[in-house]
Protein backbone atom coordinates (compact mmCIF):
# COMPACT_ATOMS: atom_id res chain seq x y z
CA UNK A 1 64.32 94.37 116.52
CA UNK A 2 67.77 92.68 116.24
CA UNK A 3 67.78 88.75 116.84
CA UNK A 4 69.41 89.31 120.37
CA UNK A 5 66.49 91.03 121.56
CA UNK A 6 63.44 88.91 121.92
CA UNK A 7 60.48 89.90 122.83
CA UNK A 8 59.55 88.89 126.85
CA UNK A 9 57.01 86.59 125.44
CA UNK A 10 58.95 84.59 123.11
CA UNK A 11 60.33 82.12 126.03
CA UNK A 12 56.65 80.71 126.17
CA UNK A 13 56.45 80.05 122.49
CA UNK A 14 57.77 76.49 121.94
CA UNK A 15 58.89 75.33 118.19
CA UNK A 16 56.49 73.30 118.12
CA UNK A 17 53.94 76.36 118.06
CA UNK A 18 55.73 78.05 115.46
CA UNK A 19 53.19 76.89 112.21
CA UNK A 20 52.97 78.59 108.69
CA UNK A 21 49.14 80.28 108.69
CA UNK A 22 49.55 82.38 104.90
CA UNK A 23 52.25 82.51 101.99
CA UNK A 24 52.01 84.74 98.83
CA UNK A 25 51.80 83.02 95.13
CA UNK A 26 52.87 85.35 92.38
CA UNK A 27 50.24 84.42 89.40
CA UNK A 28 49.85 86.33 85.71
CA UNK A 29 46.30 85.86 86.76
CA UNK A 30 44.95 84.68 90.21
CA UNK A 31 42.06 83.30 89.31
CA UNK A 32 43.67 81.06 86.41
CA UNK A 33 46.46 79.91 88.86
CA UNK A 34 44.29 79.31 91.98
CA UNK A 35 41.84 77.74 90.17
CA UNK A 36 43.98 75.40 88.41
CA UNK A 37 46.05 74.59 91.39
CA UNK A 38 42.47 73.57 93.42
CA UNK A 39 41.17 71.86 90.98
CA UNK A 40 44.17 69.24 90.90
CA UNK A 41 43.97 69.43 94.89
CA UNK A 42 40.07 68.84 94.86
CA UNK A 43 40.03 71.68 96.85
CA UNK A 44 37.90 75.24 96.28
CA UNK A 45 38.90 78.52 95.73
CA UNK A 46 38.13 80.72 98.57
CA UNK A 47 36.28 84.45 98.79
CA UNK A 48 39.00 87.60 97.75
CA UNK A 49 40.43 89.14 100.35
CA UNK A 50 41.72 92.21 98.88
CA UNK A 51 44.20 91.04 96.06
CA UNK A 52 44.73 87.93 97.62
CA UNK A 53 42.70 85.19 96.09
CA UNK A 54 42.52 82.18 98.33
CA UNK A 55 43.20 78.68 98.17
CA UNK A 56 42.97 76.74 101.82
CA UNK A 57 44.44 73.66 102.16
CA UNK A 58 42.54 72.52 105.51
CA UNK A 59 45.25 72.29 107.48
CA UNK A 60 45.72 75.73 108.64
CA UNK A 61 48.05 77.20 105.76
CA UNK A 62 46.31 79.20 103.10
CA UNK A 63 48.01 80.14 99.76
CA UNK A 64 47.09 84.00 98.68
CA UNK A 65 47.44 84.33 94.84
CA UNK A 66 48.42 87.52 93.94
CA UNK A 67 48.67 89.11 90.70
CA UNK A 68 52.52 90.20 89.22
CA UNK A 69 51.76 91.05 85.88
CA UNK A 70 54.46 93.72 85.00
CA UNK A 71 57.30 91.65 86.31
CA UNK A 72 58.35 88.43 84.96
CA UNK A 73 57.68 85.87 88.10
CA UNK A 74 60.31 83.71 89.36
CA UNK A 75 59.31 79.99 90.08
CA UNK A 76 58.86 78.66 93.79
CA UNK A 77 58.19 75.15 94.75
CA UNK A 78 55.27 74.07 96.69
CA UNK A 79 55.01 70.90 98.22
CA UNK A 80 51.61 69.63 99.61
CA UNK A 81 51.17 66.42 101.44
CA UNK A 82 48.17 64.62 100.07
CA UNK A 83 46.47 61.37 101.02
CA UNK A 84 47.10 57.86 99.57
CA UNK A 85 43.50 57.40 98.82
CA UNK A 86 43.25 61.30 96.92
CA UNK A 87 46.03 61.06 94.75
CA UNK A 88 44.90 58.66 91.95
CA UNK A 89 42.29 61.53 91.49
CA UNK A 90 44.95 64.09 91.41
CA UNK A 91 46.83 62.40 88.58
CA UNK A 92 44.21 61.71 86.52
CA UNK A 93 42.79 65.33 87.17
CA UNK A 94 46.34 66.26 85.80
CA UNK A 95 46.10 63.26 82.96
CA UNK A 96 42.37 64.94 81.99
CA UNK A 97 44.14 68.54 81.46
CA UNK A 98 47.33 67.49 79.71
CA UNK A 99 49.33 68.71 82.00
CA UNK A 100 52.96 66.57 82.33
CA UNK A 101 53.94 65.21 85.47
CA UNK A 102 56.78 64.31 86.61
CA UNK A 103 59.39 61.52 89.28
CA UNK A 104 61.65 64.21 89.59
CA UNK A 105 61.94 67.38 90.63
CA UNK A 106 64.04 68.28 87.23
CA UNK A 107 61.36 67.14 85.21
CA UNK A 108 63.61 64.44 83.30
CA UNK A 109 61.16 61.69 84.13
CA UNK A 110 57.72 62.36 82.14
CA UNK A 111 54.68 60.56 83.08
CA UNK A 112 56.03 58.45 86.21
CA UNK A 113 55.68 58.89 89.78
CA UNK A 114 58.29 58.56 92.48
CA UNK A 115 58.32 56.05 95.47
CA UNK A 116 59.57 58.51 97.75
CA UNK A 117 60.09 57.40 101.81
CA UNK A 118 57.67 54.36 100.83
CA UNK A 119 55.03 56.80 99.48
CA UNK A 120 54.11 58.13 96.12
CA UNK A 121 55.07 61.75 94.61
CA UNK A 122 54.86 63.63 91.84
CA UNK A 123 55.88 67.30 90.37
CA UNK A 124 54.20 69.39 87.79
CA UNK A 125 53.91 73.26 86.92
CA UNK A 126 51.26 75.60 87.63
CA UNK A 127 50.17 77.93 84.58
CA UNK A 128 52.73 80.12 86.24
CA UNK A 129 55.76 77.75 85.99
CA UNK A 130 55.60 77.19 89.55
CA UNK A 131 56.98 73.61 90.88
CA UNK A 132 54.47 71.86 92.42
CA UNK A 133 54.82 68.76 94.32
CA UNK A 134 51.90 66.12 95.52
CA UNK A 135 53.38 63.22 97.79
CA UNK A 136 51.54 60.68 99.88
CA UNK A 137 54.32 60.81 102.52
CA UNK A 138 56.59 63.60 104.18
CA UNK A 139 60.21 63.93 103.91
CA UNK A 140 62.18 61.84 106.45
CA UNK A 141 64.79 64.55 107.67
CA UNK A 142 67.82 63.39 109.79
């Protein structure tokens, strides 16, 4: 359906409404990547669902690891809000694995966190080379 032709029902849908429920995570293996990924969270893998293996985030959004292993997979970034009192844990989790974190998105500042919008952040990769992000505060946009 072309943009210009909305459906009768999308005047009742406010923006506010609009809310990510699922995304796709390209993995080597899903059960390596999810794993790893909920560990750092403190969260749980969920039940398969197909080839989706699933890691919920209790807010709604649910990431489906999926298995690429014939193609190479190209690296996404994946932000996840996380609170103050949670993300000592995370680091050390991250610390306990030898896995390198990093200030900056570019990776050019091993081993330090950020003080983003009066919070605290930091990035690492997934087993898949994904960019992940943990930060204690969201993004002031203009």
């Amino acid at each position: 359906m072309p943009l210009e032709q909305q459906h009768p029902h999308d005047s009742d849908i406010s923006a506010t409404a609009v809310q990510l429920n699922h995304t796709a995570v390209y993995a080597r293996d899903r059960h390596r990547s999810a794993g790893f990924l909920a560990a750092v969270l403190g969260l749980e893998v969920g039940t398969p669902l197909g080839p989706f293996l699933p890691v919920d985030l209790g807010n709604g959004v649910t990431l489906d690891y999926y298995e690429k292993r014939d193609e190479p997979i190209q690296s996404q970034h994946y932000a996840f809000l996380v609170p103050e009192e949670r993300f000592d844990g995370m680091i050390a989790r991250l610390e306990a694995d030898g896995v390198t974190y990093y200030a900056d998105p570019h990776h050019t500042e091993p081993g330090r966190i950020n003080g983003l919008f009066g919070g605290r952040g930091a990035y690492f990769e997934d087993p898949d080379g994904h960019n992940m992000e943990i930060m204690t505060r969201p993004y002031i946009r203009p």
